[in-house]
C-alpha atoms as a PDB file:
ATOM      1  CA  UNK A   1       0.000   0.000   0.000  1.00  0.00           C
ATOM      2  CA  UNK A   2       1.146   3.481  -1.091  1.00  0.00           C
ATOM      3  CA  UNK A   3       1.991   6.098   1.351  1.00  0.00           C
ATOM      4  CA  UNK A   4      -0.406   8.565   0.043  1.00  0.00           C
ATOM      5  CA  UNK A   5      -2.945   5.735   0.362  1.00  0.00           C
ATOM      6  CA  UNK A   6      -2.225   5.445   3.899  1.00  0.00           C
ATOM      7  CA  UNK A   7      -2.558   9.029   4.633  1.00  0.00           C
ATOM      8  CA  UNK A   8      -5.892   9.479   3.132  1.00  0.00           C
ATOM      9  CA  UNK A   9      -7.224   6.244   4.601  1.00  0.00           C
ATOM     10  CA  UNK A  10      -6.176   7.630   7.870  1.00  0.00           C
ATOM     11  CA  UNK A  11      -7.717  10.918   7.419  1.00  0.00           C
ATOM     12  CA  UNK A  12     -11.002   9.050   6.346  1.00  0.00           C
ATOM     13  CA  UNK A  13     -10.875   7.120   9.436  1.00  0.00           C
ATOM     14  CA  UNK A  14     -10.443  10.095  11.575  1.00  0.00           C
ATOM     15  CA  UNK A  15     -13.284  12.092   9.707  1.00  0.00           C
ATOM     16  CA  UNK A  16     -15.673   9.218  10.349  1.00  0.00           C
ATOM     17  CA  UNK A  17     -15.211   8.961  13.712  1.00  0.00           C
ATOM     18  CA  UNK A  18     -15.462  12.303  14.369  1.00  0.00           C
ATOM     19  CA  UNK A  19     -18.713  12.565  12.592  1.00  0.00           C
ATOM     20  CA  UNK A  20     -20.412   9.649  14.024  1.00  0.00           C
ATOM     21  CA  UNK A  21     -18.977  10.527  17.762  1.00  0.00           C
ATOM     22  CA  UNK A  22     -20.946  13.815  17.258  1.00  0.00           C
ATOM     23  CA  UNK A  23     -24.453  11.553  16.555  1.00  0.00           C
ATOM     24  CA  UNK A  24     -26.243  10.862  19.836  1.00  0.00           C
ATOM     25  CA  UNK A  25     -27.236   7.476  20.772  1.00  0.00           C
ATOM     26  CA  UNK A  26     -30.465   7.559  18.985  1.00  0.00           C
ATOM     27  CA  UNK A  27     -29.193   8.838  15.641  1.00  0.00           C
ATOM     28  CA  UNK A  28     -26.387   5.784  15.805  1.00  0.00           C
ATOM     29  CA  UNK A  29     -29.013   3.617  16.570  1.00  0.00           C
ATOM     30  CA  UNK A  30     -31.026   4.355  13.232  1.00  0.00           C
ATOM     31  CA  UNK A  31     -27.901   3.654  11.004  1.00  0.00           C
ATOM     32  CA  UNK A  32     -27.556   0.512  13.191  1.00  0.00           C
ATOM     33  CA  UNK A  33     -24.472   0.937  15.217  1.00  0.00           C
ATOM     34  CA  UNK A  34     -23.860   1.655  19.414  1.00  0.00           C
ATOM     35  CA  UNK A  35     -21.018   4.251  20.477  1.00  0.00           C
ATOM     36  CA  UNK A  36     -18.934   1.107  21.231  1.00  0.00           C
ATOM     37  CA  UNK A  37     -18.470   0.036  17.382  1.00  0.00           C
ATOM     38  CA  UNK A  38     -17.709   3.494  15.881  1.00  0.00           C
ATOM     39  CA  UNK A  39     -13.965   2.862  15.865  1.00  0.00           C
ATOM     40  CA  UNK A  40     -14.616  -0.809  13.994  1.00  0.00           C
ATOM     41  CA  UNK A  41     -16.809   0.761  11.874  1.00  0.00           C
ATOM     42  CA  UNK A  42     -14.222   3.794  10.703  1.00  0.00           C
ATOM     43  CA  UNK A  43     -11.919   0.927   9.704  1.00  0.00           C
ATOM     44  CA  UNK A  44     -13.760  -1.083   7.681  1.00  0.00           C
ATOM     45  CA  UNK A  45     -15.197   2.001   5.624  1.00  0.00           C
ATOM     46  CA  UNK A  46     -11.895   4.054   5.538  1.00  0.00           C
ATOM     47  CA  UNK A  47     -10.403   1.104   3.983  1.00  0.00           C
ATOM     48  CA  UNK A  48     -12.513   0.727   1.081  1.00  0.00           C
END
């Protein structure tokens, strides 16, 4: 994996989190995640 690859799927992962740590508990809970599996989540996605 490229370096520049790496860098952007870092700063992908960090943007998600941020944005679904700012959701409250409800709001998670209608896309189907708890506050427990945003960091899981961020990797999976960022990685795609």
């Amino acid at each position: 994996m490229s370096v520049v690859r790496s860098v952007n799927n870092w700063i992908a992962y960090r943007r998600t989190v941020a944005e679904l740590g700012r959701l409250d508990r409800r709001a998670l809970q209608d896309i189907g995640i708890t506050r427990d599996e945003i960091h899981a989540f961020a990797r999976t996605t960022a990685t795609r």
